[in-house]
Protein backbone atom coordinates (compact mmCIF):
# COMPACT_ATOMS: atom_id res chain seq x y z
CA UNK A 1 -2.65 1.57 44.82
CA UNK A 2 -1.64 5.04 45.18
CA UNK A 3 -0.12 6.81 42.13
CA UNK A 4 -0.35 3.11 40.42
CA UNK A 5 -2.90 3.26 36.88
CA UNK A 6 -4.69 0.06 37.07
CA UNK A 7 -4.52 -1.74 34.00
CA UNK A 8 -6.91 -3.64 31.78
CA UNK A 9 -5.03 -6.99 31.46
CA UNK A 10 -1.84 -8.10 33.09
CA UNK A 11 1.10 -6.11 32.52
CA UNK A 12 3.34 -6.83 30.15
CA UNK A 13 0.52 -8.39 28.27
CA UNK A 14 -2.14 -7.52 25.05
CA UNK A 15 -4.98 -5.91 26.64
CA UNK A 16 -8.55 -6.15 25.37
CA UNK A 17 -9.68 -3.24 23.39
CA UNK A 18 -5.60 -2.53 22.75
CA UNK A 19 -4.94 -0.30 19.94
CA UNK A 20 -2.90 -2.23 16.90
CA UNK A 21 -0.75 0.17 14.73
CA UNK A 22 0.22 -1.60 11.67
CA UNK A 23 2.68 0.14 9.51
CA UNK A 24 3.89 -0.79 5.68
CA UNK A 25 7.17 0.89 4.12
CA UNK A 26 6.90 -0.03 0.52
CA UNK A 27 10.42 0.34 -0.64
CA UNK A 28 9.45 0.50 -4.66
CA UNK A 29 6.80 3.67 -4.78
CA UNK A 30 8.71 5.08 -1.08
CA UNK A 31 5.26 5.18 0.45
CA UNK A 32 4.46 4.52 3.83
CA UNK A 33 0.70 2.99 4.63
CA UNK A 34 -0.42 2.94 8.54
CA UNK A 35 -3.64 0.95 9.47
CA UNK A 36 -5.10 0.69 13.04
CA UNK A 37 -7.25 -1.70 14.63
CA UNK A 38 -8.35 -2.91 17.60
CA UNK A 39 -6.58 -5.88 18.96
CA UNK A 40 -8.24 -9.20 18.29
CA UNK A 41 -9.28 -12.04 20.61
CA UNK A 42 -6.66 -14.15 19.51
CA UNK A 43 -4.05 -12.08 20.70
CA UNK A 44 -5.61 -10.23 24.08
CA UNK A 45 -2.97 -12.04 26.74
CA UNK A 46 0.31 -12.60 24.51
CA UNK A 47 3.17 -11.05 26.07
CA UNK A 48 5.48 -9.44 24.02
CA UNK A 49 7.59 -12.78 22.67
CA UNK A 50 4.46 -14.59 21.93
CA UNK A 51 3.02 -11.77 19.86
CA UNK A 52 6.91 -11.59 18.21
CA UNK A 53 6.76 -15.26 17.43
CA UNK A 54 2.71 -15.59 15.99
CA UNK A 55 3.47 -12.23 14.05
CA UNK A 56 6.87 -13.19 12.44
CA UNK A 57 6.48 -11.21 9.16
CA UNK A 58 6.28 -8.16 11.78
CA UNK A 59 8.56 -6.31 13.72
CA UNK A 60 7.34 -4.49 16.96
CA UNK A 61 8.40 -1.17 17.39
CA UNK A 62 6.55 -0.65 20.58
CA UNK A 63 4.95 -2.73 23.36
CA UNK A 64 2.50 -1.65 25.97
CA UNK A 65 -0.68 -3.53 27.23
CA UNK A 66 -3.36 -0.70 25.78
CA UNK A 67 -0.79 -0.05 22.38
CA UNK A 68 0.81 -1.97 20.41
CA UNK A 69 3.24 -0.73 16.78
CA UNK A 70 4.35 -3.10 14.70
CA UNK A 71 6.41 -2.18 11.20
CA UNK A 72 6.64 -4.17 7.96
CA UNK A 73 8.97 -3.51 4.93
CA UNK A 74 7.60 -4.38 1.46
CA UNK A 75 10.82 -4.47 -0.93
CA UNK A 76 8.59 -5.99 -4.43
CA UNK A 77 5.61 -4.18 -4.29
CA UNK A 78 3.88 -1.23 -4.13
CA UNK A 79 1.27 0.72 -2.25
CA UNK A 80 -2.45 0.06 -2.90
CA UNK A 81 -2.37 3.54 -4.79
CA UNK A 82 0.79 2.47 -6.61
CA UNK A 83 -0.56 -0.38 -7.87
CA UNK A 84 -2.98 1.61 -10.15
CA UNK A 85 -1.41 2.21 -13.45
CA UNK A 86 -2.01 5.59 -15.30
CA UNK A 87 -1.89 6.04 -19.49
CA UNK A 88 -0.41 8.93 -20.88
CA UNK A 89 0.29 10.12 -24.16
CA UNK A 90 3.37 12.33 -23.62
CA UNK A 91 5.99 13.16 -26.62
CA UNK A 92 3.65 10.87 -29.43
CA UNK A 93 4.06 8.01 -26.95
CA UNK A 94 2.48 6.06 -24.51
CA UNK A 95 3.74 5.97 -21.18
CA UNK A 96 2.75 3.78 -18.43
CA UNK A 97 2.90 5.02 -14.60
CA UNK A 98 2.52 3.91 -11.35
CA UNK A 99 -0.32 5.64 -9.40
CA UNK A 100 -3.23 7.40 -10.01
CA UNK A 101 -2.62 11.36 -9.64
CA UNK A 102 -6.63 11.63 -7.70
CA UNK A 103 -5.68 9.49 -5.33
CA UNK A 104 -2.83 12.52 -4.35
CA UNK A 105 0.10 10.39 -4.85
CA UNK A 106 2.92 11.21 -7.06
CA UNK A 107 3.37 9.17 -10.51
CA UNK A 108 6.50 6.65 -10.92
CA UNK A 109 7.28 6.16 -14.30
CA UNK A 110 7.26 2.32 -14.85
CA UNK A 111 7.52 1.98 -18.96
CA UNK A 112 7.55 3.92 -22.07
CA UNK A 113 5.41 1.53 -24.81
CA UNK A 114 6.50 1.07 -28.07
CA UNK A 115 2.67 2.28 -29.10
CA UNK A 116 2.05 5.83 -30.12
CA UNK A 117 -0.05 8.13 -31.21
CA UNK A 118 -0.38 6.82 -34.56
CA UNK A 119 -1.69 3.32 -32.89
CA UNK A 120 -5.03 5.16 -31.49
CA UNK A 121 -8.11 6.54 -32.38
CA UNK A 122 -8.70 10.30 -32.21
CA UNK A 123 -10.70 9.89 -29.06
CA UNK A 124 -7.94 7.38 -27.55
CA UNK A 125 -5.68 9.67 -28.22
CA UNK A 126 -7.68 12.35 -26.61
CA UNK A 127 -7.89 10.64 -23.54
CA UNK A 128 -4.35 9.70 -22.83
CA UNK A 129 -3.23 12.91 -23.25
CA UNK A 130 -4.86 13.66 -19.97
CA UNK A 131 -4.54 10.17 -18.64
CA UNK A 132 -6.62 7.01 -18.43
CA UNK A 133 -6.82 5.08 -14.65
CA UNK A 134 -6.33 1.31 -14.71
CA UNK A 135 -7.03 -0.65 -11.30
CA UNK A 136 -4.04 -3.12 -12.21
CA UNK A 137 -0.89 -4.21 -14.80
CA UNK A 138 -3.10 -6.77 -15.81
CA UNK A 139 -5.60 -4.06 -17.29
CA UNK A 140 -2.93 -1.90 -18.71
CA UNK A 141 -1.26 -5.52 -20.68
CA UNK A 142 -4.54 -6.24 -22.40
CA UNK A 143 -5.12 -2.91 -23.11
CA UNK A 144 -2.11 -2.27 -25.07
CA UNK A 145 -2.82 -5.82 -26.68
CA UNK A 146 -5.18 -4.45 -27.85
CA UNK A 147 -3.50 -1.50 -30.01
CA UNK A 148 -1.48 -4.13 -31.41
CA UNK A 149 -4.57 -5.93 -33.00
């Protein structure tokens, strides 16, 4: 066994306690999300084609027994942060944007409403000027029903 590393598992196989790097491109907001894990039980002794076939919506960018990278592209969503919506009152309208600017990410544009100033309350108004978090579309749509009440 000189100058050979013994390994954990057999080689060209998932090891036990092998490091899973899972990485999300999400095309709409241009983000890029990375999660690691440890690998689970299910998957400790799956060579390389056998993790390929049971992880289909994956691609593996890079096999070893103790590491394993595996890349997804997300074309009609956004990122977790993304997915937050932001109010603003900009220009006497409301404008709805992607993102949250606390959670550090830059905001997308996504609509300019057809409600304004004029459709608020002074302290409505007061907020959206400096924004107003929502945790989802959903939110922001009954929100703005709301105005139009």
């Amino acid at each position: 066994m000189d100058g050979v590393m013994p390994t954990s598992g057999q080689e060209g196989c998932v090891a036990a306690g092998a490091t899973f790097v899972w990485t999300v491109d999400y095309q709409l907001c241009g983000c890029r999300v990375t999660d690691t894990t440890v690998a689970a039980a299910g998957v400790v002794g799956l060579t390389r084609q056998t993790l390929a076939t049971e992880l289909r919506d994956w691609e593996i960018t890079s096999f070893r027994p103790d590491r394993v990278e595996l890349r997804r592209t997300e074309a009609a969503v956004m990122c977790p942060k993304h997915a937050k919506r932001t109010l603003k009152l900009e220009q006497g309208r409301i404008v709805v944007y992607a993102g949250w600017s606390g959670d550090g990410v830059r905001l997308i544009p996504v609509e300019t409403t057809k409600y304004g100033e004029a459709d608020l309350t002074a302290a409505e108004a007061e907020v959206l000027r400096v924004g107003r978090l929502f945790g989802s579309e959903q939110e922001v749509v009954r929100y703005l029903e709301g105005l139009g009440d």
